[in-house]
N, C-alpha and C. Protein backbone atom coordinates (compact mmCIF):
# COMPACT_ATOMS: atom_id res chain seq x y z
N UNK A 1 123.31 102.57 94.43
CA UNK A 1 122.59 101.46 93.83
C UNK A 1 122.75 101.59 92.32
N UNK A 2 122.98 100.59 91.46
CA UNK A 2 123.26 100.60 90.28
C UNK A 2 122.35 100.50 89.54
N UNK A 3 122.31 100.92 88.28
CA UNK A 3 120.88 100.80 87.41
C UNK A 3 120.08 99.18 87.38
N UNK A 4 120.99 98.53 87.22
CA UNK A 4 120.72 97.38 87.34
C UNK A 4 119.59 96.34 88.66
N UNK A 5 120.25 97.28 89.80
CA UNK A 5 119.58 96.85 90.73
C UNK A 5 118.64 97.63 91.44
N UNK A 6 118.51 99.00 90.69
CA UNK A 6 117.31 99.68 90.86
C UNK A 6 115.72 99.22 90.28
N UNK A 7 116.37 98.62 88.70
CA UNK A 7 115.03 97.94 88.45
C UNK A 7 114.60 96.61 88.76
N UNK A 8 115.62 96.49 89.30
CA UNK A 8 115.13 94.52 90.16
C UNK A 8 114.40 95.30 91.28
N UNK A 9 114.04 96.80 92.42
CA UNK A 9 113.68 97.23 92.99
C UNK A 9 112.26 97.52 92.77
N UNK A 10 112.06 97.78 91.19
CA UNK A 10 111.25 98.62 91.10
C UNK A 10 110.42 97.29 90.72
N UNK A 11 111.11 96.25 89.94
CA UNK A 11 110.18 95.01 89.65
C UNK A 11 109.86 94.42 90.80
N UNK A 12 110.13 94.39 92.07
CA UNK A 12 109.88 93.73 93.20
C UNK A 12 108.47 94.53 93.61
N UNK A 13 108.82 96.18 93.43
CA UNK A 13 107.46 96.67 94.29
C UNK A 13 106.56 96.44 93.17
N UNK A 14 106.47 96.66 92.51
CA UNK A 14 105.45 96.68 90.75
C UNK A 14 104.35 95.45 91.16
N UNK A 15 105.45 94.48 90.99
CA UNK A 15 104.65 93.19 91.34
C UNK A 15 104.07 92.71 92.63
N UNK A 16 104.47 94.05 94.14
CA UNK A 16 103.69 94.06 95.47
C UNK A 16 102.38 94.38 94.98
N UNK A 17 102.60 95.38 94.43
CA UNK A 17 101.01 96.62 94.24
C UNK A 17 100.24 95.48 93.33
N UNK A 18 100.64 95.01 92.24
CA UNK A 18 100.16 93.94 91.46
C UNK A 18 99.29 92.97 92.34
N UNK A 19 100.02 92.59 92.91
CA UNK A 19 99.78 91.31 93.96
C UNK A 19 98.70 91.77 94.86
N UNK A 20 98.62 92.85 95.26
CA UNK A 20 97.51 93.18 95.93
C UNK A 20 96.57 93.47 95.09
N UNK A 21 96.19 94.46 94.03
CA UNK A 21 95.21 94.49 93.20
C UNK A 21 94.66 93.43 92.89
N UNK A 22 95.11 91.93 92.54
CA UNK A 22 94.72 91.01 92.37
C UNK A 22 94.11 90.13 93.79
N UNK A 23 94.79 90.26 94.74
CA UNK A 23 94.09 89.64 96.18
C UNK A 23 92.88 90.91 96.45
N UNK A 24 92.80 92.08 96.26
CA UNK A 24 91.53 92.31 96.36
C UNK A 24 90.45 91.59 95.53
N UNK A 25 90.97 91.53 94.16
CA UNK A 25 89.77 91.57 92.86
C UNK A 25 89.03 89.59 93.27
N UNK A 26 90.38 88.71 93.75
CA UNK A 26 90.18 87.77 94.03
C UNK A 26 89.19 87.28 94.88
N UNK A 27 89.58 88.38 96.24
CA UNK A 27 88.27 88.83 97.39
C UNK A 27 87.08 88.68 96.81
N UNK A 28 86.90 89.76 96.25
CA UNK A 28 85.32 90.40 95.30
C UNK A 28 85.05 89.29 95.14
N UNK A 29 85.65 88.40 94.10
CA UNK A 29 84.86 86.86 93.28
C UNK A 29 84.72 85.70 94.50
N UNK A 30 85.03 86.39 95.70
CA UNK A 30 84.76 85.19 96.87
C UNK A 30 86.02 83.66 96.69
N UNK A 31 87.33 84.01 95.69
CA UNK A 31 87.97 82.82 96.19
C UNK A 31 89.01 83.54 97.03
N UNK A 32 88.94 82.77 98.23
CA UNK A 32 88.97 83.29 99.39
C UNK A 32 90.93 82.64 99.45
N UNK A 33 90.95 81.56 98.80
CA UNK A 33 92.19 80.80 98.99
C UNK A 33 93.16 82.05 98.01
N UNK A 34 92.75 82.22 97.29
CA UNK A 34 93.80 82.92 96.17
C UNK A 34 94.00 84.67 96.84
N UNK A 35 92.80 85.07 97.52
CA UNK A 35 92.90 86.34 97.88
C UNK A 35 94.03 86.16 98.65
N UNK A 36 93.98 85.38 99.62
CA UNK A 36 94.94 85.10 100.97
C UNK A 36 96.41 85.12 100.14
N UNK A 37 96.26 84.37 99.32
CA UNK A 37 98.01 83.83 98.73
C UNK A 37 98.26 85.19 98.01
N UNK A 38 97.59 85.82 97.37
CA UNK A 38 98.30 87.23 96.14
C UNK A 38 98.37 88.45 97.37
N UNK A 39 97.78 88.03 98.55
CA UNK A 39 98.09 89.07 99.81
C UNK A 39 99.45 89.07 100.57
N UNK A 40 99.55 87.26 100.56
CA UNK A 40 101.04 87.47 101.04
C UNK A 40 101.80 87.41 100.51
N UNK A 41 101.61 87.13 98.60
CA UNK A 41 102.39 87.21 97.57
C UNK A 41 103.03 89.28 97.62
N UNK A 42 102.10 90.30 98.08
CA UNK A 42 102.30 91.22 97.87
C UNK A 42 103.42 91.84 98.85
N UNK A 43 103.04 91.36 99.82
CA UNK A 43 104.20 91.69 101.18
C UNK A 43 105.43 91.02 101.06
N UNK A 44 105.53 89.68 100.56
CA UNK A 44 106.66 89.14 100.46
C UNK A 44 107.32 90.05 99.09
N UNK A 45 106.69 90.07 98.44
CA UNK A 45 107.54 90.83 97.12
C UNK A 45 107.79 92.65 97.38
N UNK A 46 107.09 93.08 98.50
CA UNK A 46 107.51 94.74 98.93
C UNK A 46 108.93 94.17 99.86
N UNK A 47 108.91 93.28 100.49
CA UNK A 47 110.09 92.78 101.30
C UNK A 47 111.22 92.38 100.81
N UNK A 48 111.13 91.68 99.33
CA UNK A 48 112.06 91.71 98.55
C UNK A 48 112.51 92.89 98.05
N UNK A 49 111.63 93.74 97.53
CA UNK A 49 112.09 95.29 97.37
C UNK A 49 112.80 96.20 98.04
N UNK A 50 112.78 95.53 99.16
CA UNK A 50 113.14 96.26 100.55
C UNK A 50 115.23 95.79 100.51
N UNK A 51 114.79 94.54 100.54
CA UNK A 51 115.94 93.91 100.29
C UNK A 51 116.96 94.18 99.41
N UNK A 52 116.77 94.39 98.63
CA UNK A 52 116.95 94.42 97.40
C UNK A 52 118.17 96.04 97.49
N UNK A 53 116.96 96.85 97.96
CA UNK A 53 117.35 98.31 98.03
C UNK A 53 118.59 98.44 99.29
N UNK A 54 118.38 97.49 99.95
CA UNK A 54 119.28 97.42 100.86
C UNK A 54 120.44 96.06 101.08
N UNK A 55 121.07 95.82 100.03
CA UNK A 55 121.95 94.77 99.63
C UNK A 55 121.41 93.71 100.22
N UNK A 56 120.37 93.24 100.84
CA UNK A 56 120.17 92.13 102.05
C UNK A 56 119.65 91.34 101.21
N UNK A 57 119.90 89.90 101.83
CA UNK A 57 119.65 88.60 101.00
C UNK A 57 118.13 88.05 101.30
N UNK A 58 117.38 87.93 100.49
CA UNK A 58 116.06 87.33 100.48
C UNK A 58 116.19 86.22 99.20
N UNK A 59 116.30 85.04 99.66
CA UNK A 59 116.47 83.85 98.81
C UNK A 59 115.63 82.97 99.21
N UNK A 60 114.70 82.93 100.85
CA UNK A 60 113.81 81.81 100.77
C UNK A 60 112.53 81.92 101.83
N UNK A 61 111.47 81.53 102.01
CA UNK A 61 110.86 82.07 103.55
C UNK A 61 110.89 82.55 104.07
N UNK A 62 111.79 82.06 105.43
CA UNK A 62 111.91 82.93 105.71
C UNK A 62 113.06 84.03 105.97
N UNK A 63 113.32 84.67 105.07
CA UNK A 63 113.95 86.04 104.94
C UNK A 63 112.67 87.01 105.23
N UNK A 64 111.48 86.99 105.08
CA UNK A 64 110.54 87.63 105.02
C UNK A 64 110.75 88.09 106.12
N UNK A 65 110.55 87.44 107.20
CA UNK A 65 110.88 87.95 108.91
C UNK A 65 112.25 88.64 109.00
N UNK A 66 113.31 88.04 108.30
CA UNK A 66 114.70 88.68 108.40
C UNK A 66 114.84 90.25 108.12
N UNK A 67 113.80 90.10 106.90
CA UNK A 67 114.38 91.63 106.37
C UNK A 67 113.22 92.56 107.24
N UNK A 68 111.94 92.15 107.82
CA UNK A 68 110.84 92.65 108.66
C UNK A 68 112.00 93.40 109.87
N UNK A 69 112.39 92.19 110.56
CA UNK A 69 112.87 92.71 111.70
C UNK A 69 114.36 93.14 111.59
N UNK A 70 115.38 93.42 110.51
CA UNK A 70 115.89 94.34 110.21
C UNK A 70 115.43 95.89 110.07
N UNK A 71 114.20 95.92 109.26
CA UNK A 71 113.83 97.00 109.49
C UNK A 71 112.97 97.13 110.71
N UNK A 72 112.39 97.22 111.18
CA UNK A 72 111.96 97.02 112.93
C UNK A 72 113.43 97.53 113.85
N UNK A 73 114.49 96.87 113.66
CA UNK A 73 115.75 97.23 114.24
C UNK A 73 116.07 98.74 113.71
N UNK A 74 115.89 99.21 112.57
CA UNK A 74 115.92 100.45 112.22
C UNK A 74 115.03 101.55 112.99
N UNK A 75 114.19 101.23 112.97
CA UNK A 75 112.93 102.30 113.06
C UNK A 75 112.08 102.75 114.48
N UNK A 76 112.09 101.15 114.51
CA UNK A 76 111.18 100.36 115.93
C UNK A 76 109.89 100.73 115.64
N UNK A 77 109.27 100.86 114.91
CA UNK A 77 107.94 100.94 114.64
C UNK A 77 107.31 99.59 114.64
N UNK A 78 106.84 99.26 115.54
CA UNK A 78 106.15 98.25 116.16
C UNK A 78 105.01 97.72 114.92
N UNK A 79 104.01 98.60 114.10
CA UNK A 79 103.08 98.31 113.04
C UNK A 79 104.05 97.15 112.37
N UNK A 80 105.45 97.30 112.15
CA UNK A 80 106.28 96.45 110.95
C UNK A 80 105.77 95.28 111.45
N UNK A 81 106.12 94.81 112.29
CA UNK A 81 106.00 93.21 112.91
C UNK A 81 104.21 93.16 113.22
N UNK A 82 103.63 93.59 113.54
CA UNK A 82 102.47 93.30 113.56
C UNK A 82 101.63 93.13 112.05
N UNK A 83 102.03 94.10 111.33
CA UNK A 83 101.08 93.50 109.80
C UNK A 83 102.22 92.53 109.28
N UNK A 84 103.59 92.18 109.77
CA UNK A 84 104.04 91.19 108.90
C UNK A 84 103.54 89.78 109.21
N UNK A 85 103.34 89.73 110.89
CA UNK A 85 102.67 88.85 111.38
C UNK A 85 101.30 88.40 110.61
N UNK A 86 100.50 89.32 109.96
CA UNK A 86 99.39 89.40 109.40
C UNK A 86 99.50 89.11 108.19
N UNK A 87 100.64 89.13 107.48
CA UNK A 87 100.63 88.72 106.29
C UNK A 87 101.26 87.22 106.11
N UNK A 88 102.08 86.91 107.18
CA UNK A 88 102.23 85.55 107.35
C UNK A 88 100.79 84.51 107.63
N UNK A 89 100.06 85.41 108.21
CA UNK A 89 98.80 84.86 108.59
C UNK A 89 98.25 84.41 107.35
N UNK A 90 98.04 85.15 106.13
CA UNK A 90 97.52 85.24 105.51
C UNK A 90 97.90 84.41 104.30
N UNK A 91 99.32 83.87 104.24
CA UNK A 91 99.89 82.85 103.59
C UNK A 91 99.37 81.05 104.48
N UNK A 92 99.37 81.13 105.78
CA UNK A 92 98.72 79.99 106.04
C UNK A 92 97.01 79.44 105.54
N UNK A 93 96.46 80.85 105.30
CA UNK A 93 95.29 80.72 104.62
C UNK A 93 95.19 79.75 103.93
N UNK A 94 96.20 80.15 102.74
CA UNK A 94 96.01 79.03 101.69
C UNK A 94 96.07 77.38 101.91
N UNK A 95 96.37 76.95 103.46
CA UNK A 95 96.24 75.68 103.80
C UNK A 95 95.07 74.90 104.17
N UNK A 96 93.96 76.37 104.46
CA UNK A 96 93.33 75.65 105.10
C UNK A 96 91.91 75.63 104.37
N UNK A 97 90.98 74.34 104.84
CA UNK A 97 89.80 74.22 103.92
C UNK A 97 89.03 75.43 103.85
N UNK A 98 88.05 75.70 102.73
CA UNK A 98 87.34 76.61 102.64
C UNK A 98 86.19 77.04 103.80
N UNK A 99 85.98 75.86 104.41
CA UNK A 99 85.16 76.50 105.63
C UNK A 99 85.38 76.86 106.85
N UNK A 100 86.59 76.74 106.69
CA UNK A 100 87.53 77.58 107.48
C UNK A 100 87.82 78.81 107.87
N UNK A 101 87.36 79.56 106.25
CA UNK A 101 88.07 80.49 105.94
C UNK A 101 86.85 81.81 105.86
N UNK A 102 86.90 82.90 106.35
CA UNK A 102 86.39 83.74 106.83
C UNK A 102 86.98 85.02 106.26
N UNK A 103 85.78 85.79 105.15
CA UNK A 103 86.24 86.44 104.22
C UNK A 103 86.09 88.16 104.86
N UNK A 104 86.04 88.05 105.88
CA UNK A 104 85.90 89.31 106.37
C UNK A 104 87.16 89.66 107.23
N UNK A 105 87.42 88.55 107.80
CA UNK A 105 88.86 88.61 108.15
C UNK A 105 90.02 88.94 107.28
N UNK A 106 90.09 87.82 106.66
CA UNK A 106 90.79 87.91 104.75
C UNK A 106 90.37 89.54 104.40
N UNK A 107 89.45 90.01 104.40
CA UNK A 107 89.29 91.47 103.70
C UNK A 107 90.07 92.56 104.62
N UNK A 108 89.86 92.00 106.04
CA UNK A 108 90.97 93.24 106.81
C UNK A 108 92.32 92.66 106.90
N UNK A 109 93.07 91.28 106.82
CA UNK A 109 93.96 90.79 106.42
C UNK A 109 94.72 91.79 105.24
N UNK A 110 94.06 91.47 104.15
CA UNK A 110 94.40 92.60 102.86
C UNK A 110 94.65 94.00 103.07
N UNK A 111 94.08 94.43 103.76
CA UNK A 111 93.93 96.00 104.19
C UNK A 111 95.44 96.50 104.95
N UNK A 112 95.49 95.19 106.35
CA UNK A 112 96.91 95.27 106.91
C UNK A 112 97.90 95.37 105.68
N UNK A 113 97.84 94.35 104.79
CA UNK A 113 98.85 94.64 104.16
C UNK A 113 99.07 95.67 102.90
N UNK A 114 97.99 96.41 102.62
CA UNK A 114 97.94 97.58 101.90
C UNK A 114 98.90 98.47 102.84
N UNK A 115 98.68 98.52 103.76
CA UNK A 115 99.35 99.56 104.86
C UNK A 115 100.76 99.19 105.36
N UNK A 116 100.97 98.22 104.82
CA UNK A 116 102.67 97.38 105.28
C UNK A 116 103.53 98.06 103.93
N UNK A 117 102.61 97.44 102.61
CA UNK A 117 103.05 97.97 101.48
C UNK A 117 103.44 99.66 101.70
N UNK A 118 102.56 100.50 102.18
CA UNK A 118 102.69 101.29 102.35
C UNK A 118 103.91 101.79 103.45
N UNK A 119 103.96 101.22 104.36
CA UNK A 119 105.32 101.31 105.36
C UNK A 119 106.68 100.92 104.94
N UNK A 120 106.64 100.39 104.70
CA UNK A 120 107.89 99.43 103.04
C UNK A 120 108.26 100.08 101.89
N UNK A 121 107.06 100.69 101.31
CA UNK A 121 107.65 101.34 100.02
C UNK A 121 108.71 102.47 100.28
N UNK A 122 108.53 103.46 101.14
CA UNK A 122 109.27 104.64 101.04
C UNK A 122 111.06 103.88 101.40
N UNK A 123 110.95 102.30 101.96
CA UNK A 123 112.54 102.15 102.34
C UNK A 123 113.23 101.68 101.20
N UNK A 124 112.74 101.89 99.44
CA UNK A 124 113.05 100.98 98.82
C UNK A 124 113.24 101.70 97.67
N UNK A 125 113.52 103.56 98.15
CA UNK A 125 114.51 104.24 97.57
C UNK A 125 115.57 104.45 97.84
């Protein structure tokens, strides 16, 4: 991997961990729409990292699933597809009205994907 595309790596995860610090803090203040979106803002951008580290193309949506179940094909660790599922979940959030939306769910929503982040990062050396 070239210097070049090590720090497009490192800017991809930077801005996962980012993305989640902010969908928690978002949580806390109760907007429930923005927690949801900087949650699946965080997974989609560890997935780009992922990508990234592994020449694979992430240019639109869904690649998110592409590069998921690429790695899934690697590993078979079953957690991959289940919190990615959860973080897709968590991007439809943002569609739907506020009374809809159920912040306790959203809070273990976030959590899945603390732990995805966490399953993701180590492939993106």
């Amino acid at each position: 991997m070239t210097t070049a595309d090590q720090v497009e790596v490192e800017d991809y995860a930077s801005q996962a961990r980012e993305f989640l610090r902010r969908s928690r803090a978002y949580l806390a203040e109760g907007d429930l729409h923005q927690a949801s979106e900087k949650g699946w803002g965080a997974a989609a951008h560890m997935a780009k990292a992922v990508a990234a580290a592994n020449g694979w193309t992430y240019e639109r949506h869904a690649d998110f699933s592409q590069v998921l179940g690429s790695v899934w094909l690697q590993n078979r660790d079953d957690r991959i597809r289940r919190l990615g599922a959860v973080a897709n979940e968590l991007h439809g959030y943002f569609y739907l009205r506020r009374r809809f939306l159920d912040a306790d769910i959203i809070a273990a929503d976030i959590e899945d994907v603390a732990d995805l982040l966490d399953l993701l990062e180590p492939l993106t050396v």
